[in-house]
Protein backbone atom coordinates (compact mmCIF):
# COMPACT_ATOMS: atom_id res chain seq x y z
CA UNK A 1 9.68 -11.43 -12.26
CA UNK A 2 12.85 -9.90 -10.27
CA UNK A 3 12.02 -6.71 -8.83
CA UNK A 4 15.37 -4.55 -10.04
CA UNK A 5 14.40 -1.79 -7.54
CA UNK A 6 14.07 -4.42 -4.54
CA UNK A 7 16.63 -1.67 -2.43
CA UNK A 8 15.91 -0.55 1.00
CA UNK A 9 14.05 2.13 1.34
CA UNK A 10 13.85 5.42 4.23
CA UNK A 11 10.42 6.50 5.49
CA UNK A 12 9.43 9.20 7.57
CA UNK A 13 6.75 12.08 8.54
CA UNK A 14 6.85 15.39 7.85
CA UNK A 15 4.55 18.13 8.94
CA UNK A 16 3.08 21.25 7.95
CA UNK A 17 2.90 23.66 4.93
CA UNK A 18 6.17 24.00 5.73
CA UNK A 19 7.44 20.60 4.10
CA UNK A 20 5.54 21.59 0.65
CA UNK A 21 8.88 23.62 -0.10
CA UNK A 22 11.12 20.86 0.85
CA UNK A 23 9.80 18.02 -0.94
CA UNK A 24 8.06 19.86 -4.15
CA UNK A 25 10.46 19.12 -6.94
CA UNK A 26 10.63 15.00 -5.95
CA UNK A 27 6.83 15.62 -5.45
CA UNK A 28 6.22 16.60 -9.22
CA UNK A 29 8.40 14.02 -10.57
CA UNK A 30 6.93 10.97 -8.74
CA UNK A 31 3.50 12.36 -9.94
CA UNK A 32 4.96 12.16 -13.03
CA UNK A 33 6.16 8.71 -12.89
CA UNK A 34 2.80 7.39 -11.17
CA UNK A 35 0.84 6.69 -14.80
CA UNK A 36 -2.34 5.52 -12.64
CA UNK A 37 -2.21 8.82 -10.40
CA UNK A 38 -5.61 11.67 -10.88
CA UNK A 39 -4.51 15.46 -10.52
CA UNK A 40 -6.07 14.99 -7.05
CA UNK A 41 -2.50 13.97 -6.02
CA UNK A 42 -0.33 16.40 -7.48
CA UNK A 43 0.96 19.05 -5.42
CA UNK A 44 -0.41 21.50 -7.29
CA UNK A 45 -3.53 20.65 -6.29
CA UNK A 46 -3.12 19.67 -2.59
CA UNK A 47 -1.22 22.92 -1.82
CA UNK A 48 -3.94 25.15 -2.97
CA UNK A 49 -6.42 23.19 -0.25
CA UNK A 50 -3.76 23.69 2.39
CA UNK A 51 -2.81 27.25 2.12
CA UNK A 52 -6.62 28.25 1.81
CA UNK A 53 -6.95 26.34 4.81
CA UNK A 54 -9.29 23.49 3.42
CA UNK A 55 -7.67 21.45 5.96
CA UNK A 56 -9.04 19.46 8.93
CA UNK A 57 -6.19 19.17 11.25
CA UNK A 58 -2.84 19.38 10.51
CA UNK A 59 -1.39 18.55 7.26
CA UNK A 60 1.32 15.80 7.42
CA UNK A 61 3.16 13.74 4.77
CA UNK A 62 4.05 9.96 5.00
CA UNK A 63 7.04 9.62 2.38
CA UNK A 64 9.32 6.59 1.19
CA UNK A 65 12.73 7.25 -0.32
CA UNK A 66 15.03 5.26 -2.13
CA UNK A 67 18.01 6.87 -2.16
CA UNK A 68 17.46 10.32 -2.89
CA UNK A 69 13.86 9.20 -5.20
CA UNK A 70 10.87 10.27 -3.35
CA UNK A 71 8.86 6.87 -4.01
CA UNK A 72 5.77 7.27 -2.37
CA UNK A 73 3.70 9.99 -0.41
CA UNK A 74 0.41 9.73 1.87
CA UNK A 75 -0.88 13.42 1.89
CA UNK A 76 -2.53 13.25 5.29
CA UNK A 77 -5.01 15.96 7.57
CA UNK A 78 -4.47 14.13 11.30
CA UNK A 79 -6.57 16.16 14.16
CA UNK A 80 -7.73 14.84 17.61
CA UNK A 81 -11.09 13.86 17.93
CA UNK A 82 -11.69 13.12 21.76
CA UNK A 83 -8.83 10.45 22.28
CA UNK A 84 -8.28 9.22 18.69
CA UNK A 85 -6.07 10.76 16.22
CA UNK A 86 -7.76 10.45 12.80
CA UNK A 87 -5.87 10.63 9.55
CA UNK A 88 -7.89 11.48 6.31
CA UNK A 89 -6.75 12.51 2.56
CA UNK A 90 -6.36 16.00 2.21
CA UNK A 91 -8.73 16.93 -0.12
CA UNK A 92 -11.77 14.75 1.52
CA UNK A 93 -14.90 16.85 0.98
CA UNK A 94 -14.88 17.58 -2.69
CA UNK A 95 -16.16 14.63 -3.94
CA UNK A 96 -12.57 13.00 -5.95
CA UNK A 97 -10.40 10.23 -6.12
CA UNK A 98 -7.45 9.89 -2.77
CA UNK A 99 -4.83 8.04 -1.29
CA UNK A 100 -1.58 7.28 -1.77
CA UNK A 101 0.66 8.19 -4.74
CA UNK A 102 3.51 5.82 -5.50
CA UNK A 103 6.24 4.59 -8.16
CA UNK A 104 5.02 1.41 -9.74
CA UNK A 105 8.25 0.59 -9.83
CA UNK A 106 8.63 0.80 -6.24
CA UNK A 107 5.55 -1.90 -5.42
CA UNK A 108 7.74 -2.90 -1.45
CA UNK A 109 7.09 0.94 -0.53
CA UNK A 110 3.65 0.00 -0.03
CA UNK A 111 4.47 -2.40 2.26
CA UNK A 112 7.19 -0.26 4.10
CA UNK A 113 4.88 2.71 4.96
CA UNK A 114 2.06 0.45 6.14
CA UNK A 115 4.52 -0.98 8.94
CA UNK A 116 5.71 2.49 9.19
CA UNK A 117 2.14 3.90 9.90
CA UNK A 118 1.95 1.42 12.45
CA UNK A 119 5.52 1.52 14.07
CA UNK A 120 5.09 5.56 14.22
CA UNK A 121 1.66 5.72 15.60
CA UNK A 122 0.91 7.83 12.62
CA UNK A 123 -2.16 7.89 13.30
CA UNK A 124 -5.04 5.82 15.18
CA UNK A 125 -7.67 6.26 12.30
CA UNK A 126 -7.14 6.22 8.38
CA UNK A 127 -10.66 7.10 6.74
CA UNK A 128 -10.77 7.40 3.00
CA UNK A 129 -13.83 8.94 2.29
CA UNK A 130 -12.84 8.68 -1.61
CA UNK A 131 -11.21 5.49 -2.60
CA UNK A 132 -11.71 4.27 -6.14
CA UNK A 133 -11.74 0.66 -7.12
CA UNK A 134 -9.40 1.61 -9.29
CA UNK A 135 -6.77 2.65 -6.99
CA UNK A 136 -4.56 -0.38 -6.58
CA UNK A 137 -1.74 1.37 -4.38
CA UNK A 138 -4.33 2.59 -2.25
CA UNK A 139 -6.40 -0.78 -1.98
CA UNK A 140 -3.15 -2.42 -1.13
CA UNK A 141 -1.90 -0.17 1.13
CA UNK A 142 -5.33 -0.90 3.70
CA UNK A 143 -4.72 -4.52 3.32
CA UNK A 144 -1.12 -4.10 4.16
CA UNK A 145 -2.55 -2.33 7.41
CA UNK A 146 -5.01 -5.18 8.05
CA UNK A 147 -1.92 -7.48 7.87
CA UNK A 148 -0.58 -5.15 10.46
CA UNK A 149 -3.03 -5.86 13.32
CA UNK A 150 -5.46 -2.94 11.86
CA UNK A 151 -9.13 -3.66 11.62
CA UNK A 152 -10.24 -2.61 8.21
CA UNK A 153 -13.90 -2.59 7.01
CA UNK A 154 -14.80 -0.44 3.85
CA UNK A 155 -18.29 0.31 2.21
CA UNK A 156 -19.66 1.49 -1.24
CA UNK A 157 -20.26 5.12 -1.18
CA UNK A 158 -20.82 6.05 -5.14
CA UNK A 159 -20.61 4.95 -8.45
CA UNK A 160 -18.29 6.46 -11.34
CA UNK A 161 -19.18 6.40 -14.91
CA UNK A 162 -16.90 6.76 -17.36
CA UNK A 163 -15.66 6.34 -21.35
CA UNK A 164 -13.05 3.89 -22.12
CA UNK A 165 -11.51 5.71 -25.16
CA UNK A 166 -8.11 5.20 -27.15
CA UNK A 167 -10.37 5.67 -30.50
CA UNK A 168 -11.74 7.92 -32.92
CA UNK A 169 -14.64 9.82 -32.02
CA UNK A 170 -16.62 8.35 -34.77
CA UNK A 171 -15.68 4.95 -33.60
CA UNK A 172 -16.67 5.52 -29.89
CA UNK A 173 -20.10 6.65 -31.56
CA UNK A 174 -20.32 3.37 -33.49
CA UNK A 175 -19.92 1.33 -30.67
CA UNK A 176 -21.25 2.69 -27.85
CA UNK A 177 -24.58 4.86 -29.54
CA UNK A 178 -27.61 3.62 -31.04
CA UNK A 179 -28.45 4.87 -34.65
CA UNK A 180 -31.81 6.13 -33.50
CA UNK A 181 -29.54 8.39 -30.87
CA UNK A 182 -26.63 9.29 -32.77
CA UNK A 183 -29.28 10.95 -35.69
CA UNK A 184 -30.51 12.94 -32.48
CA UNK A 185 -27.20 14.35 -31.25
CA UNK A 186 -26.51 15.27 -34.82
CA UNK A 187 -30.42 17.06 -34.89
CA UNK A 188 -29.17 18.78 -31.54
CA UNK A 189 -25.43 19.56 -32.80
CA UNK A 190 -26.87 20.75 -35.97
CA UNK A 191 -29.74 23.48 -34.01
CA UNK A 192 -27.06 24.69 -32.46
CA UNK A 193 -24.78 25.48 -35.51
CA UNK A 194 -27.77 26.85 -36.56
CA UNK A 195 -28.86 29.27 -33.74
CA UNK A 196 -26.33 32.17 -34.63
CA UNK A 197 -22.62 32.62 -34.64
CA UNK A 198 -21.20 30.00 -32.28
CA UNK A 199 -17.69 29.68 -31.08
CA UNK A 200 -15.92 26.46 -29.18
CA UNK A 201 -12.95 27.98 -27.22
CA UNK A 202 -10.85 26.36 -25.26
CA UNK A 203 -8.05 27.40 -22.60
CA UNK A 204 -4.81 26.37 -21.04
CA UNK A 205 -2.47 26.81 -18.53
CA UNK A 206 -2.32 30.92 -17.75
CA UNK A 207 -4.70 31.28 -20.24
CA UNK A 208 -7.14 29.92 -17.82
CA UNK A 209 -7.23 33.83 -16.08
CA UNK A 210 -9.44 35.38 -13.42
CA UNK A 211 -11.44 36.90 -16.43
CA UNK A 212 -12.22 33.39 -17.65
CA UNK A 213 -12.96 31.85 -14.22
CA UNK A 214 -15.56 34.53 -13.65
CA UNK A 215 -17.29 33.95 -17.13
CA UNK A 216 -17.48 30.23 -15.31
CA UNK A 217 -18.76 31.12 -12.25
CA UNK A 218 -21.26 33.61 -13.89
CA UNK A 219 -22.80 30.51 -16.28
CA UNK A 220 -22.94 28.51 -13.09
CA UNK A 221 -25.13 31.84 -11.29
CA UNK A 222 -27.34 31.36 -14.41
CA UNK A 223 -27.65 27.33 -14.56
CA UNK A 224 -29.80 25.01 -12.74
CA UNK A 225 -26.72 24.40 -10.54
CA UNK A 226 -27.52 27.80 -8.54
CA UNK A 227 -31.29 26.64 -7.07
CA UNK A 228 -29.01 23.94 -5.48
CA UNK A 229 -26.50 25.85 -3.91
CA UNK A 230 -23.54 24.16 -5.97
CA UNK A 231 -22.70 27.97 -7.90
CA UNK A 232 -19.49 27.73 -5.68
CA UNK A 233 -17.09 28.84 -8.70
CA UNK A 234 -16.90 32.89 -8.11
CA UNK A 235 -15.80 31.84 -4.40
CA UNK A 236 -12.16 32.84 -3.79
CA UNK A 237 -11.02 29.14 -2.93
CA UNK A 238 -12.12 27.69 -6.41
CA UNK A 239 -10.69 30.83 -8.43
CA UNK A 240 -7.37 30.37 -7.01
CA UNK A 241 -7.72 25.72 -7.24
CA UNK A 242 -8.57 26.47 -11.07
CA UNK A 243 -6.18 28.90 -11.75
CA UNK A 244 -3.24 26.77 -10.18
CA UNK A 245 -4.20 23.38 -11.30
CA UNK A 246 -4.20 25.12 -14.57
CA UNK A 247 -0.65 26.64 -14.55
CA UNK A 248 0.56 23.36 -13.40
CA UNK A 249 -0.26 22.02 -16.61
CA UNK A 250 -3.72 19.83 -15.89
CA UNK A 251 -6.46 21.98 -16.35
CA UNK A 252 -8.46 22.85 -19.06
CA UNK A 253 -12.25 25.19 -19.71
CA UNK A 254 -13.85 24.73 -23.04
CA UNK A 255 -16.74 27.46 -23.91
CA UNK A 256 -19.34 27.36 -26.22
CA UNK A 257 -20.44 31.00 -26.80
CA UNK A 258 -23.68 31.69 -29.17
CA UNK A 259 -23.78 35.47 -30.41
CA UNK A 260 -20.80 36.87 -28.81
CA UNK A 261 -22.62 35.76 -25.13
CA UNK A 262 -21.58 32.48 -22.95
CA UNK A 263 -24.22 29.66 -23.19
CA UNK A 264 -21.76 26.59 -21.37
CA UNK A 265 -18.53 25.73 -19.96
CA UNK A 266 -16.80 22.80 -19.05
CA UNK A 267 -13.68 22.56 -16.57
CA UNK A 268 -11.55 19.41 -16.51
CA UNK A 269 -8.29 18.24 -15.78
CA UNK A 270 -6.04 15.98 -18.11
CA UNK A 271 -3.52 13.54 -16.17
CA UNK A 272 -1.54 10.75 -18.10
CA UNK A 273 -3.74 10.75 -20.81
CA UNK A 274 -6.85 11.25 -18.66
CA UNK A 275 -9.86 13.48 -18.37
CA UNK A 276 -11.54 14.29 -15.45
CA UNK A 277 -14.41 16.08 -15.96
CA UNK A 278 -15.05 18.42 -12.72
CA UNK A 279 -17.54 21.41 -13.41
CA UNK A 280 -19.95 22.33 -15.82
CA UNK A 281 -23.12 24.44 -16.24
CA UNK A 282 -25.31 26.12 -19.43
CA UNK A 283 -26.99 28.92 -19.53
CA UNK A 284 -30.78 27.82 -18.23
CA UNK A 285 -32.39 29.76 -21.51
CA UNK A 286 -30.27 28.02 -23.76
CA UNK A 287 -30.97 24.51 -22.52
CA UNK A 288 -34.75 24.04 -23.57
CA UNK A 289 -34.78 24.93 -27.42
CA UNK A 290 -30.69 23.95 -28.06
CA UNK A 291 -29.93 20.85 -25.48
CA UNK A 292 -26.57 23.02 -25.35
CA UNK A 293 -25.39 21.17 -22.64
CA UNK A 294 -25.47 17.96 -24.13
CA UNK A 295 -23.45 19.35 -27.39
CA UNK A 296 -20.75 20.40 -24.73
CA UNK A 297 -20.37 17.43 -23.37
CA UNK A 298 -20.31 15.24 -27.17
CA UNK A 299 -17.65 18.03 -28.38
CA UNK A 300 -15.70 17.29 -25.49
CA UNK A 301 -15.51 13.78 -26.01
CA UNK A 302 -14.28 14.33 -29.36
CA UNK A 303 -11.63 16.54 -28.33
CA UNK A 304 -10.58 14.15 -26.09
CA UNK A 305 -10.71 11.26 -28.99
CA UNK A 306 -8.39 13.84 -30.92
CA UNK A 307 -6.03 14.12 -28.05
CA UNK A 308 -5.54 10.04 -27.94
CA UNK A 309 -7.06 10.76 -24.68
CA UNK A 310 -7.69 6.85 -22.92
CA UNK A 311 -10.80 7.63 -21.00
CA UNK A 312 -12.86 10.33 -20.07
CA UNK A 313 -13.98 10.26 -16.16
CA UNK A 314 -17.27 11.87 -15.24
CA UNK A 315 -16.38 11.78 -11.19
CA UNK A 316 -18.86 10.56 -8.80
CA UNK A 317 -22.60 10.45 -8.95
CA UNK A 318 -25.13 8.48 -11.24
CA UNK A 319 -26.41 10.86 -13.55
CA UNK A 320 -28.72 9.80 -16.28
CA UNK A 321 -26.08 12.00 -18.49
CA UNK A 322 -23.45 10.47 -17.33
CA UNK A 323 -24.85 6.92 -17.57
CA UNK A 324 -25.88 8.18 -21.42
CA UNK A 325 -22.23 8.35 -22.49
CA UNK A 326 -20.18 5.88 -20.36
CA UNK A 327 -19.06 2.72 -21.72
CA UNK A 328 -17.74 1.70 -18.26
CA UNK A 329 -17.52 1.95 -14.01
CA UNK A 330 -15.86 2.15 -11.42
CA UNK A 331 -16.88 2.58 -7.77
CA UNK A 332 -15.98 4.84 -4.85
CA UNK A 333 -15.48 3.34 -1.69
CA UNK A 334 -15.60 4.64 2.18
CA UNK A 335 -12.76 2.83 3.77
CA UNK A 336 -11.50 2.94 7.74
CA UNK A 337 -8.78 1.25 9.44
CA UNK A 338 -7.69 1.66 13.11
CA UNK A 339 -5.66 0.38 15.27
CA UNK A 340 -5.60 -0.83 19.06
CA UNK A 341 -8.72 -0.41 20.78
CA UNK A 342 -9.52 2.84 20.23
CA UNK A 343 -8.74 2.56 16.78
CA UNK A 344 -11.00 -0.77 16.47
CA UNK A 345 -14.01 1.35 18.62
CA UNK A 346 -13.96 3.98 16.11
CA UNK A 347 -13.87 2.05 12.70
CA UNK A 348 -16.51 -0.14 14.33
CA UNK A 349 -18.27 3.02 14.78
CA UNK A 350 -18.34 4.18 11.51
CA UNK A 351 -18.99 0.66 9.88
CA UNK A 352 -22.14 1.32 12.11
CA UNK A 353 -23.16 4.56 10.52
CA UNK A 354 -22.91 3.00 7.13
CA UNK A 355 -24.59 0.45 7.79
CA UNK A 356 -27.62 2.50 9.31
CA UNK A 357 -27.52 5.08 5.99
CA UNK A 358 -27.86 1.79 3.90
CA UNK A 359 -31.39 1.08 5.75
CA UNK A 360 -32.67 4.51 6.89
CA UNK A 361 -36.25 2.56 7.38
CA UNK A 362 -34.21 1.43 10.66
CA UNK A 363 -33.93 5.10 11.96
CA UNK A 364 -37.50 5.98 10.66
CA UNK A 365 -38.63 3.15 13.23
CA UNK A 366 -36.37 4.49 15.75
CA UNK A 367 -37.66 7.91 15.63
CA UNK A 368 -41.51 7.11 15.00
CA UNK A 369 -40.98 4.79 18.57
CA UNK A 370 -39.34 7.40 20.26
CA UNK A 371 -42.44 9.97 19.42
CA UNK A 372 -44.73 7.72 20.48
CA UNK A 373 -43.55 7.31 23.91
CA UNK A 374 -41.99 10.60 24.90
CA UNK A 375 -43.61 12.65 22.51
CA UNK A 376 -42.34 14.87 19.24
């Protein structure tokens, strides 16, 4: 098929918070235009990790243009590690889904800023420490680098469960739970009608308020997720991510309150028909008679059958939950590509490390041989 956008394009690099002003309206609407693209890419979202300084190095921006369309952008943190310059996704660290963000309609950009990130020395080092399977602009960008002299080696880090939807909820039920289950979750749904007044409220854009975020973050002090250290929601950062992602239209709490008091929450983020489920907790004395956690989650897949939501993403890890609802996968990957020889030394480096965390029985030798001949 002719490409009718086969025009040349402009690249370049900008740096700093500086360039969010100059570039945030043609940011927004190739986010827009990106179908594929998780709120992880939106501005919205990386600007609240750079001005709270989530950052490791400095942030810089690989862009292609056509014309005056902004058709693709690399949000990149580049710092100096000895004598390498290593580039990573802003955002690495909290456990999403980065790279690059581009026009479909664009597909030669991808093949412009690889030559470009070469050309321009952009950096020695590009390590995705969150690259989906999914992520085709991404995946094609690395082996448009590997083309270009880079040495590329990638790993699998996690899977990702998740609900192919595009149905009723009553039809994802059908399909996907057995009878013997589905009379459960209606014995569970039903105890928890049951159990006293109970409300299911949900919130939007600058409804989404300090006052709600702290009615999170005070479930999470009271749920399981506080003996391991993950009750991160009252921190300042993560009041100020939810409340923006939220004002920029993508994220969304739903409560379940029993009695006038909180019992559960669930935070997620809606992109091109998407849900991303990030956060969620119950109230620990509410879990062992109610299973009010699992109602949350089998309300919010029905509002998200209601919305003609297409899937419903429950973000890395292999939960039994998780594995309970999903009808499919996808993987994340760990991916490095460097070039020249220091590039090569470093992504040799870390396939190294990967390979020693996939057989830690090697390291348990290593350290058992070591004690034995110069002692503990």
């Amino acid at each position: 098929m002719r490409d009718e956008h086969n025009t040349s394009l402009r690249t370049e690099v900008i740096y700093g918070r500086e360039a969010l002003l100059t570039i945030g309206k043609d940011w927004d609407e190739l986010f827009e235009r990106s179908l594929a693209a998780p709120p992880f890419l939106s501005r919205a979202w990386v600007t609240v990790l750079i001005e709270e300084g989530k950052v490791r190095g400095t942030p810089l921006f690989a862009l292609a243009w056509s014309g005056p369309k902004l058709v693709a952008i690399l949000p990149l943190a580049v710092r100096q590690s000895l004598w390498v310059k290593i580039a990573e996704p802003i955002g690495t660290g909290l456990h999403t889904y980065l790279g690059l963000l581009s026009d479909p309609n664009y597909p030669q950009a991808i093949e412009v800023l690889s030559k470009f990130f070469k050309q321009e020395k952009v950096a020695d080092v590009l390590y995705i420490n969150d690259l989906s399977s999914e992520d085709e602009a991404t995946g094609q960008l690395l082996t448009e680098l590997a083309k270009n002299g880079f040495l590329y080696l990638h790993v699998y880090r996690n899977p990702c469960h998740y609900i192919k939807l595009g149905c009723s909820f009553d039809e994802y039920l059908s399909k996907t739970i057995s009878a013997r289950r589905r009379r459960e979750l209606k014995r569970n749904e039903k105890k928890v009608l049951e159990s006293g007044a109970v409300d299911f409220e949900e919130y939007s854009g600058n409804e989404v308020s300090s006052e709600v975020i702290t009615r999170m973050a005070n479930i999470q002090e009271g749920s399981w997720m506080k003996r391991r250290g993950a009750a991160i929601l009252g921190q300042p950062f993560y009041c100020r991510l939810l409340a923006e992602i939220s004002l920029a239209g993508l994220g969304r709490v739903w409560f379940i309150k029993i009695n006038g008091s909180d019992a559960a929450f669930g935070f997620g983020c809606i992109a091109h028909n998407r849900f991303y489920y990030q956060w969620t907790a119950f109230q620990l004395n509410y879990e062992s008679s109610l299973s009010v956690g699992k109602v949350l989650t089998m309300w919010l897949i029905r509002e998200a059958c209601n919305k003609g939501l297409l899937s419903f993403d429950f973000g890395h890890g292999d939960g039994e939950y998780k594995r309970f609802w999903a009808t499919n996968s996808h993987d994340v990957k760990r991916a490095a590509a460097g070039r020249g020889l220091r590039g090569y030394v470093v992504v040799l480096w870390f396939g190294l490390i990967w390979w020693l965390a996939k057989h830690q029985w090697i390291r348990a030798q290593y350290r058992r041989i070591r004690a034995n001949l110069f002692g503990s």
